[in-house]
C-alpha atoms as a PDB file:
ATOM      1  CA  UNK A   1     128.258  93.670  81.891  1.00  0.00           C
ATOM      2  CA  UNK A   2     127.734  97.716  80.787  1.00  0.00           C
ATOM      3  CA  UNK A   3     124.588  98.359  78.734  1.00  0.00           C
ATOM      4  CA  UNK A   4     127.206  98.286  75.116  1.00  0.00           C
ATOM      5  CA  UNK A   5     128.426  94.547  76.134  1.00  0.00           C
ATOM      6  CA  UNK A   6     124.571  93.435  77.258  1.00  0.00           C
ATOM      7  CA  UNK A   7     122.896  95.164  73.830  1.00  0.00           C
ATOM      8  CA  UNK A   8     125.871  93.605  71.533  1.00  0.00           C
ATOM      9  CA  UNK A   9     125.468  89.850  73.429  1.00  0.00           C
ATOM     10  CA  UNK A  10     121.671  89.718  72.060  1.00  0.00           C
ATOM     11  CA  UNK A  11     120.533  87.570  69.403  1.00  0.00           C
ATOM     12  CA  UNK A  12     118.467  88.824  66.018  1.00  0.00           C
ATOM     13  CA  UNK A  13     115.120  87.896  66.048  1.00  0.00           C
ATOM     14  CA  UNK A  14     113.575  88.412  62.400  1.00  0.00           C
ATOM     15  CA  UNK A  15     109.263  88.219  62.777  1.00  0.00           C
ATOM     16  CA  UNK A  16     106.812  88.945  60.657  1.00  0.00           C
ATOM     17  CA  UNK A  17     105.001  89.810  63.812  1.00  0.00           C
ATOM     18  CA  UNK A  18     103.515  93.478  64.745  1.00  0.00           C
ATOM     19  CA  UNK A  19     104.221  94.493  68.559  1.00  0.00           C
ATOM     20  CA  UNK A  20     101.287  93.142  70.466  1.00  0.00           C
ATOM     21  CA  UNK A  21     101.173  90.078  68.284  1.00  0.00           C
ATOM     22  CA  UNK A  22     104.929  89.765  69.523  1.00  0.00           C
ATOM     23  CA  UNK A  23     104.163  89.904  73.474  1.00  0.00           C
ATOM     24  CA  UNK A  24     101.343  87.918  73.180  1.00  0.00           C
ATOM     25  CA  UNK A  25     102.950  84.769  71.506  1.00  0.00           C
ATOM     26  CA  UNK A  26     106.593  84.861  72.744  1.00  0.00           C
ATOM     27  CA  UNK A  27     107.840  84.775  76.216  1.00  0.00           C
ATOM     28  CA  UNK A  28     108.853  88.248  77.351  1.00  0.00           C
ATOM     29  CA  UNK A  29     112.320  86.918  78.473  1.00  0.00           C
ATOM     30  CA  UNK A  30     113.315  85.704  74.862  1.00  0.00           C
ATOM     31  CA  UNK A  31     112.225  89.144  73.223  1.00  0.00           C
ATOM     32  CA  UNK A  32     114.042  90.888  76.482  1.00  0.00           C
ATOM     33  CA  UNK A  33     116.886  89.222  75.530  1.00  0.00           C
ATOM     34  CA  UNK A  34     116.630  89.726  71.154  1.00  0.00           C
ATOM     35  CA  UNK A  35     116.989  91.880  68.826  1.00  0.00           C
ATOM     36  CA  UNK A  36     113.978  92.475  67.376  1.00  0.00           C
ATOM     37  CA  UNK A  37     111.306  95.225  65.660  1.00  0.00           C
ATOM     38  CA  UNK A  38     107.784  94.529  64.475  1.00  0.00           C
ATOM     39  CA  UNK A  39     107.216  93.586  61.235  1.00  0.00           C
ATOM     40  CA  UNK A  40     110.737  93.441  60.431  1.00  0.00           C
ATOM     41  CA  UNK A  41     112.083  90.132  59.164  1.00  0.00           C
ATOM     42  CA  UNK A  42     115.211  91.648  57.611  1.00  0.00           C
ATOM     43  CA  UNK A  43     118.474  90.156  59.738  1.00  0.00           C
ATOM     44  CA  UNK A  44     121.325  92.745  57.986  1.00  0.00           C
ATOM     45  CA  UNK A  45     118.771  95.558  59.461  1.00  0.00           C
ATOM     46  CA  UNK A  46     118.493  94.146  62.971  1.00  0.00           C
ATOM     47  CA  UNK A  47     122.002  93.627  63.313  1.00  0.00           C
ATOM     48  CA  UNK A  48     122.485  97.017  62.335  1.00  0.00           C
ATOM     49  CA  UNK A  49     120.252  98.052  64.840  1.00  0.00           C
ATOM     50  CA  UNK A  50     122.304  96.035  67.835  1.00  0.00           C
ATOM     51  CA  UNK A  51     125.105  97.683  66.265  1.00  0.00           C
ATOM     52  CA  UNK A  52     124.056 101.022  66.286  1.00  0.00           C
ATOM     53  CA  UNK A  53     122.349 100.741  69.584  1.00  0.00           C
ATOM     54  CA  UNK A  54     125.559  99.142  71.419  1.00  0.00           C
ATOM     55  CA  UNK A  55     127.508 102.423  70.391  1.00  0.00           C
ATOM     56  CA  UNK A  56     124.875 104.643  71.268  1.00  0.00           C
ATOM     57  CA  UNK A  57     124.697 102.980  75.200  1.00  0.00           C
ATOM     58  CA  UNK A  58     128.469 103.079  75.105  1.00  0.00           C
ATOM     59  CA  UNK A  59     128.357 106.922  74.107  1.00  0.00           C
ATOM     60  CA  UNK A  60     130.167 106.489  71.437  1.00  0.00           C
ATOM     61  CA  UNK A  61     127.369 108.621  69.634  1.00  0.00           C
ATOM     62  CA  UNK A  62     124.114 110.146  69.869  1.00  0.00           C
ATOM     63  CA  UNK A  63     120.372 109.602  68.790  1.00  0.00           C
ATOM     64  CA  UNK A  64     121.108 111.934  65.571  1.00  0.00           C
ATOM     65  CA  UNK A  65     123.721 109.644  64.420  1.00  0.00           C
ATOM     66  CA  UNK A  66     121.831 106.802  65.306  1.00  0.00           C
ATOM     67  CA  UNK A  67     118.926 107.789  63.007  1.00  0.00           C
ATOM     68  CA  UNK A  68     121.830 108.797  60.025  1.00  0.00           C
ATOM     69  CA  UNK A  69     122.736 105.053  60.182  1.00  0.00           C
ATOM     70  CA  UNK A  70     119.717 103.255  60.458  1.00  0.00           C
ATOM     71  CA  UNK A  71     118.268 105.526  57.653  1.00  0.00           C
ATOM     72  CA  UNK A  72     120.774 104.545  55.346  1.00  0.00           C
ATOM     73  CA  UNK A  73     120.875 100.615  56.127  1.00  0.00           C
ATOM     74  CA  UNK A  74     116.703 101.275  55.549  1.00  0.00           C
ATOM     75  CA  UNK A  75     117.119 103.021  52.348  1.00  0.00           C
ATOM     76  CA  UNK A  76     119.669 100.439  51.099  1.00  0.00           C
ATOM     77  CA  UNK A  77     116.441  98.297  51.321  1.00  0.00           C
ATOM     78  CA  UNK A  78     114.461 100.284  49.677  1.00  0.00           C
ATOM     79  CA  UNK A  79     112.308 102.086  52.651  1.00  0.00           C
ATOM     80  CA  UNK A  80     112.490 106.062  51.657  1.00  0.00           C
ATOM     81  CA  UNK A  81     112.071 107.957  54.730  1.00  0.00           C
ATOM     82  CA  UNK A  82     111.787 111.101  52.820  1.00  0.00           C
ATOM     83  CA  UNK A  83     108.070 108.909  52.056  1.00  0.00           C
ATOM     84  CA  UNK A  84     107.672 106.889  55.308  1.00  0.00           C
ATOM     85  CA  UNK A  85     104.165 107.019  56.435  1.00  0.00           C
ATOM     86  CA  UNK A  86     103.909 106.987  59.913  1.00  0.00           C
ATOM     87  CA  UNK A  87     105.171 105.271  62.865  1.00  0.00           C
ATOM     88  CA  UNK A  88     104.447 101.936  61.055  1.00  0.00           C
ATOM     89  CA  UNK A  89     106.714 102.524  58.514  1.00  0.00           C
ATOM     90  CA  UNK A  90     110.473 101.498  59.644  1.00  0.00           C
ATOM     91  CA  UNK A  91     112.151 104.300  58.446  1.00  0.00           C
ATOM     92  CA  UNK A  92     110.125 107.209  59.977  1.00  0.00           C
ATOM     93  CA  UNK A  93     112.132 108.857  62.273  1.00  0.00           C
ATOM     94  CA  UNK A  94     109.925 108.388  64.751  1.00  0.00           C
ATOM     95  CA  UNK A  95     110.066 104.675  64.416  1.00  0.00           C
ATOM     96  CA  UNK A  96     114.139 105.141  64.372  1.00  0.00           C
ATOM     97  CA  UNK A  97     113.537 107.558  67.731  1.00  0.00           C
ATOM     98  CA  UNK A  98     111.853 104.839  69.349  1.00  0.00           C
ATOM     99  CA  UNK A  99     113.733 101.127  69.020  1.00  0.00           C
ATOM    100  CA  UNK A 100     117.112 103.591  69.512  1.00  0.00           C
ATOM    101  CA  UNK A 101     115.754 104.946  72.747  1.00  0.00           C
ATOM    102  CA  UNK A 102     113.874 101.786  73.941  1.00  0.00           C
ATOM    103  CA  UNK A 103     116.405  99.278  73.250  1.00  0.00           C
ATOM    104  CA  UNK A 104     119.060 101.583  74.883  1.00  0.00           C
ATOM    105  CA  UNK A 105     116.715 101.842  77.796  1.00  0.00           C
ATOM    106  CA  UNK A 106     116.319  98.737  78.633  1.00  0.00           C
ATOM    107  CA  UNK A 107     120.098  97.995  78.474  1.00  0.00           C
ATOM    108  CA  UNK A 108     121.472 100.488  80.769  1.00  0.00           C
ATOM    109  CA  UNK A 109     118.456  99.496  83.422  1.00  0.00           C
ATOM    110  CA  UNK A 110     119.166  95.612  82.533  1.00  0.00           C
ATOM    111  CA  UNK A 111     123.323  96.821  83.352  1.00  0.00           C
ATOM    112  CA  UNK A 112     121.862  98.511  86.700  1.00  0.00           C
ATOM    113  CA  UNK A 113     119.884  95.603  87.711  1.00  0.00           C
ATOM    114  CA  UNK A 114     122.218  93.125  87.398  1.00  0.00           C
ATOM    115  CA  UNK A 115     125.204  96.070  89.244  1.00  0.00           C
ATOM    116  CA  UNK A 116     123.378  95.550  92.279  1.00  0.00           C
ATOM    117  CA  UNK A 117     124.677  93.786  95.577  1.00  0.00           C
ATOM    118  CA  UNK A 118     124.174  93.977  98.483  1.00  0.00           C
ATOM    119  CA  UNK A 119     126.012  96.877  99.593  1.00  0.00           C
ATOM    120  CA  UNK A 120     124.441  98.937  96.578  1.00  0.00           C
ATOM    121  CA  UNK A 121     120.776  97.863  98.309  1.00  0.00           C
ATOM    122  CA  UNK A 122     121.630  98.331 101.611  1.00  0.00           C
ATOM    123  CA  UNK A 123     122.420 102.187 101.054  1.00  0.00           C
ATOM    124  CA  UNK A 124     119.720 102.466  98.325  1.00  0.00           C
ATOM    125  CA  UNK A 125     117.148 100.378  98.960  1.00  0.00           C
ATOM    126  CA  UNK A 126     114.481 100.984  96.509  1.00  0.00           C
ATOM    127  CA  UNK A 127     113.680 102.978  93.628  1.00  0.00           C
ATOM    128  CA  UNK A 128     110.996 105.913  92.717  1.00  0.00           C
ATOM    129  CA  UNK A 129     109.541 105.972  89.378  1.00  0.00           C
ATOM    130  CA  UNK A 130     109.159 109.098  88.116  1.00  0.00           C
ATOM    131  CA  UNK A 131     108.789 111.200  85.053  1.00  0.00           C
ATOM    132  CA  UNK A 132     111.436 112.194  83.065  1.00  0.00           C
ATOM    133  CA  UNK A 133     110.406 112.916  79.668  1.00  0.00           C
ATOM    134  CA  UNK A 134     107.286 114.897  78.855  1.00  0.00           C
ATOM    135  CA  UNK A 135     104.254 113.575  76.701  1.00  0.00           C
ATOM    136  CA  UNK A 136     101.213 115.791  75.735  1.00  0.00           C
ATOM    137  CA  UNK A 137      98.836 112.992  76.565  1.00  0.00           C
ATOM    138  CA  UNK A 138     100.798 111.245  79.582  1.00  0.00           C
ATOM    139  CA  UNK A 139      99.648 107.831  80.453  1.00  0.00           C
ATOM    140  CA  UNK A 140      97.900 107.318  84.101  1.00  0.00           C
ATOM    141  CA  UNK A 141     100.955 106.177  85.891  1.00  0.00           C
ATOM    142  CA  UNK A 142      99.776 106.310  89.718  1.00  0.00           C
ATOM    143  CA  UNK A 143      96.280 103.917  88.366  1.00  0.00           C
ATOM    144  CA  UNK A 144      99.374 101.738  86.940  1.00  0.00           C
ATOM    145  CA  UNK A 145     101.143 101.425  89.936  1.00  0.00           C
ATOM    146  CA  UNK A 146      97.818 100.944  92.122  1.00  0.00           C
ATOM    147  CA  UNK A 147      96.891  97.890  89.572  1.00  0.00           C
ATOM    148  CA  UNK A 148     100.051  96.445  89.920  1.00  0.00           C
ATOM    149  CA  UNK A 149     100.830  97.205  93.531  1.00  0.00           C
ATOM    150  CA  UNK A 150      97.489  95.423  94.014  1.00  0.00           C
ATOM    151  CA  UNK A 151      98.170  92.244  91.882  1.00  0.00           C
ATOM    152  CA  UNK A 152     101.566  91.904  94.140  1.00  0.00           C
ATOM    153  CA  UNK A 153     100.194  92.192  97.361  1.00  0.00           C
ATOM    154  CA  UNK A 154     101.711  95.824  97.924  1.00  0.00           C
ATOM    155  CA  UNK A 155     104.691  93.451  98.719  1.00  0.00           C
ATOM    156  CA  UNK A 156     107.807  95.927  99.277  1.00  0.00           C
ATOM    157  CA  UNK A 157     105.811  99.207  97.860  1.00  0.00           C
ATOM    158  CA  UNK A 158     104.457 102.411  98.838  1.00  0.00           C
ATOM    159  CA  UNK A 159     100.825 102.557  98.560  1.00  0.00           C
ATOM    160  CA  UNK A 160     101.289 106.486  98.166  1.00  0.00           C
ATOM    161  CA  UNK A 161     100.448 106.900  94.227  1.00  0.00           C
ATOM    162  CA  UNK A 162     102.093 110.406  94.646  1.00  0.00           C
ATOM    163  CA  UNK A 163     105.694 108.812  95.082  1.00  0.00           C
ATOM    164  CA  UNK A 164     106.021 105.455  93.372  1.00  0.00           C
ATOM    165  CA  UNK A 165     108.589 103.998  95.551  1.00  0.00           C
ATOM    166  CA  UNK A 166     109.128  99.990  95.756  1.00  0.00           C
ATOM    167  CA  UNK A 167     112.320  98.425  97.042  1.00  0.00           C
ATOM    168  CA  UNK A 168     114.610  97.019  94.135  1.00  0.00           C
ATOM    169  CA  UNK A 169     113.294  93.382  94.456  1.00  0.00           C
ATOM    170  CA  UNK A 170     110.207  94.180  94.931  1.00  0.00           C
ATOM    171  CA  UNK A 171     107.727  92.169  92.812  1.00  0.00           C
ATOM    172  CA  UNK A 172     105.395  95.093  91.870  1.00  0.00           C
ATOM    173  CA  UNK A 173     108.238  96.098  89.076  1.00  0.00           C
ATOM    174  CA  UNK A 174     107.980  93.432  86.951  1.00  0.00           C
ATOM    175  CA  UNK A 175     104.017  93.248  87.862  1.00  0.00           C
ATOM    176  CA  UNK A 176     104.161  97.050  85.804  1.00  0.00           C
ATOM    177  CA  UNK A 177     106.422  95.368  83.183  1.00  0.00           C
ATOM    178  CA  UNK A 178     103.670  92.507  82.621  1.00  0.00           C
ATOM    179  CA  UNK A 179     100.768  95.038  82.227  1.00  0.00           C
ATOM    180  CA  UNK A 180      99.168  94.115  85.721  1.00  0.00           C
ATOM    181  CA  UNK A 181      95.566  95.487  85.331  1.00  0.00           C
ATOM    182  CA  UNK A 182      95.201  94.929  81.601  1.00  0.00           C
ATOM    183  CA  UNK A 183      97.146  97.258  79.937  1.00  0.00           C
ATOM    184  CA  UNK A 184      98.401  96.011  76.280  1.00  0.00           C
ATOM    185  CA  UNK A 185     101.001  98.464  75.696  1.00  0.00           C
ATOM    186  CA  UNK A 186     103.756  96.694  78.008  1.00  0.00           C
ATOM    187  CA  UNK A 187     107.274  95.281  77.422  1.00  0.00           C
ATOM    188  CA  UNK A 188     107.647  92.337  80.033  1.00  0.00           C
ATOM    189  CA  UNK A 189     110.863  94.211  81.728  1.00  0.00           C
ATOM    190  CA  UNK A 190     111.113  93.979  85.788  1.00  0.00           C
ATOM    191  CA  UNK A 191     112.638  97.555  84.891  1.00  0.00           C
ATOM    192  CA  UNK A 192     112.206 100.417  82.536  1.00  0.00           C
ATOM    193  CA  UNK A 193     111.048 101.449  79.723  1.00  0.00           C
ATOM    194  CA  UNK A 194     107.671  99.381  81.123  1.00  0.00           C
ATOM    195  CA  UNK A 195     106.119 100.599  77.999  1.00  0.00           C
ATOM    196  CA  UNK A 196     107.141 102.012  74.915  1.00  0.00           C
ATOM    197  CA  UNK A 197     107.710 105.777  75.226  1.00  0.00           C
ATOM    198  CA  UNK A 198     106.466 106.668  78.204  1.00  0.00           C
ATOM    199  CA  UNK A 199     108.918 108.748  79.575  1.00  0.00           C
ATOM    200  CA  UNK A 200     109.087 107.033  82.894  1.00  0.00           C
ATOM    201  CA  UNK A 201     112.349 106.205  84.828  1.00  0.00           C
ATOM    202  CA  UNK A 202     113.954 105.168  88.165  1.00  0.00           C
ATOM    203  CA  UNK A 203     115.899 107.462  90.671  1.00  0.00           C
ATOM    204  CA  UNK A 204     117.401 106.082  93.569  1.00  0.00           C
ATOM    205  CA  UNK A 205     116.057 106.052  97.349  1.00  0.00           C
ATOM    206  CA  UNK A 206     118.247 106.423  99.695  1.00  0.00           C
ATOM    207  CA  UNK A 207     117.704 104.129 103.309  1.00  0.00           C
ATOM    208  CA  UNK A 208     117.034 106.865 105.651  1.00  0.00           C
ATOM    209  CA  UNK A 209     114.035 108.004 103.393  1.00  0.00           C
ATOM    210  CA  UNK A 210     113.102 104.074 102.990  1.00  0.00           C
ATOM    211  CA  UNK A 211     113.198 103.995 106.831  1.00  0.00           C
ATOM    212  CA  UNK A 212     111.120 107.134 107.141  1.00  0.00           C
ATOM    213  CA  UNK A 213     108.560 105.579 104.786  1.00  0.00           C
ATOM    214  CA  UNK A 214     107.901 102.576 106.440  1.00  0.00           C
ATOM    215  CA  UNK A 215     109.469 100.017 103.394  1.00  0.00           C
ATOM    216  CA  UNK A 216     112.096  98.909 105.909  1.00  0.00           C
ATOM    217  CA  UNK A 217     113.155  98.561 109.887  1.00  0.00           C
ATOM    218  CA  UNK A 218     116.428 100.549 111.276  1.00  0.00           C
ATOM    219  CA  UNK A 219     118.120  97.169 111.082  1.00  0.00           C
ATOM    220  CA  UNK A 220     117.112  95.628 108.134  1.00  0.00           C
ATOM    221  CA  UNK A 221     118.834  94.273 105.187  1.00  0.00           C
ATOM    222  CA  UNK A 222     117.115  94.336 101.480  1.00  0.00           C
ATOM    223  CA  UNK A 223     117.186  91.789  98.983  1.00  0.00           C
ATOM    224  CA  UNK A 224     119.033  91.971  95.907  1.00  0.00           C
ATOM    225  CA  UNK A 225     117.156  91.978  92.952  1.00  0.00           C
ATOM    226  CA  UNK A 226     117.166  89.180  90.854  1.00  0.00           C
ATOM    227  CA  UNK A 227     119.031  89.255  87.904  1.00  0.00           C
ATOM    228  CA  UNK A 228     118.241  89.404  84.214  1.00  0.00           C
ATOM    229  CA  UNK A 229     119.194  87.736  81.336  1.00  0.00           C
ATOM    230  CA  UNK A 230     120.703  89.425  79.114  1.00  0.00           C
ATOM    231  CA  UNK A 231     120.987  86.753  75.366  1.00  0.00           C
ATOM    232  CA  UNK A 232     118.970  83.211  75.511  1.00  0.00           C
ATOM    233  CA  UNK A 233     120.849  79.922  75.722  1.00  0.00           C
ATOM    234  CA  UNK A 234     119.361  76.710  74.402  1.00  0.00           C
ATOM    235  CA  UNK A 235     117.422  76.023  78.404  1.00  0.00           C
ATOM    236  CA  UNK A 236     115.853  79.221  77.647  1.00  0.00           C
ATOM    237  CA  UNK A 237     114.486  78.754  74.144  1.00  0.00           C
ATOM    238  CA  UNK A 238     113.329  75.135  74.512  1.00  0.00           C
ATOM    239  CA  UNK A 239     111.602  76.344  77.749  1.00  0.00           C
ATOM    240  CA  UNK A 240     109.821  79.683  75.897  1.00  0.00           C
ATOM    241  CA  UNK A 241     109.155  77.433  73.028  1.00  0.00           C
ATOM    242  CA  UNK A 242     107.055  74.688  75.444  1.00  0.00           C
ATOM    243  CA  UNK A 243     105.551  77.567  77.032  1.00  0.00           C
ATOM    244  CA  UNK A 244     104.250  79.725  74.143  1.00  0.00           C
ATOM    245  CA  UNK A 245     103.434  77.161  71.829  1.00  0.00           C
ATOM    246  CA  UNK A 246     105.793  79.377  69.019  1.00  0.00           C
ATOM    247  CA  UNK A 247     109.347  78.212  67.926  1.00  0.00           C
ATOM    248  CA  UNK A 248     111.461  81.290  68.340  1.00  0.00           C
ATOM    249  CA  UNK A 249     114.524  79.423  68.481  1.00  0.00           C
ATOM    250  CA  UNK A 250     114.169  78.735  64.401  1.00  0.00           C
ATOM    251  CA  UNK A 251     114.129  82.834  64.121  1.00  0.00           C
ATOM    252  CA  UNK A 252     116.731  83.347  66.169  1.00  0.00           C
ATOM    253  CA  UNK A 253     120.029  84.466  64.547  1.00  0.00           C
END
């Protein structure tokens, strides 16, 4: 599936909610796989949102038109972005900025996770986080990695902070997703964004430089990464909804 079919197959997931509140209560998998903003319980909204964000990973526009859009579906509900105060408020534009570019995000990496095979792995083995967008008060991504590479075992992962590099199934990428070390600020993805805006993203490593780095023999053959789901079915809610306690599946749209 491209990033437009997996962001269009997702269901709406109205909460009353704020973000942590969200992670902590249900299962990363069913909000991977939602719609869904904090503290927003309106369902025309959110399923303007998939909408908007489907055509934005299929290019069919940009983040300005985006934010045009999702102004106007806000101000039809009376939020006045000309008045929004702060990134609380759903139509500041930073609010817009960031479900447009998150949820887009995590589709196109959810659409390269699930791409890859076993000749994909075999010539690029593994993946390098590194930065890609700037932040004046960057998060400590290299104490991240250390905390998860740590709670994983270092299983298929460079212990060299300098050059995050992990092979694509290995476990210390969804270790970062689940905040491994106590950080709150976390999505539950195996893949990026790990957390909201922080300007972090994968580039491919090719197998001679996996080779050279130790992650694999001359002779070996990677796993494939696990795939992800991309909208819940009804095993997946009745399972989150045993396992958090919260009935999601009565929110769902």
């Amino acid at each position: 599936m491209t990033a437009e079919q997996i962001e269009l197959v997702k269901r709406l997931l109205p909460t009353s909610l704020g973000s942590s509140e969200a992670r902590e209560r249900i299962a990363a998998d069913i909000l991977r796989q939602s719609v869904w903003s904090a503290r927003m319980e309106d369902v025309r909204y959110l399923a303007r949102v998939r909408e908007v964000c489907a055509a934005v990973a299929g290019g069919e526009y940009g983040l300005a038109d985006a934010r045009m859009r999702l102004t106007r579906a806000l101000a039809a509900m009376g939020h006045d972005a000309a008045n929004a105060s702060g990134i609380q408020d759903p139509a500041s534009i930073r609010r817009i900025n960031l479900v447009v570019r998150t949820r887009t995000e995590m589709a196109a990496n959810a659409a390269r996770i699930n791409a890859q095979d076993e000749s994909t792995v075999y010539a690029v083995p593994a993946w390098e986080l590194l930065r890609f967008g700037q932040r004046r008060v960057p998060r400590d991504w290299p104490a991240r990695w250390a905390a998860a590479g740590d709670a994983v075992g270092w299983v298929g992962a460079s212990r060299d902070y300098d050059t995050m590099v992990a092979l694509k199934d290995s476990p210390i990428w969804a270790a970062l997703g689940n905040g491994a070390g106590g950080y709150k600020d976390t999505l539950g993805n195996p893949y990026p964004p790990f957390a909201f805006s922080s300007g972090m993203a994968w580039a491919g490593v090719l197998r001679r430089d996996c080779i050279r780095m130790g992650l694999i023999g001359p002779h070996d053959r990677p796993g494939v990464p696990a795939k992800v789901g991309v909208a819940p079915d009804g095993d997946e809610l009745s399972e989150a909804v045993q396992r958090t306690g919260f009935d999601v599946a009565r929110g769902l749209q």
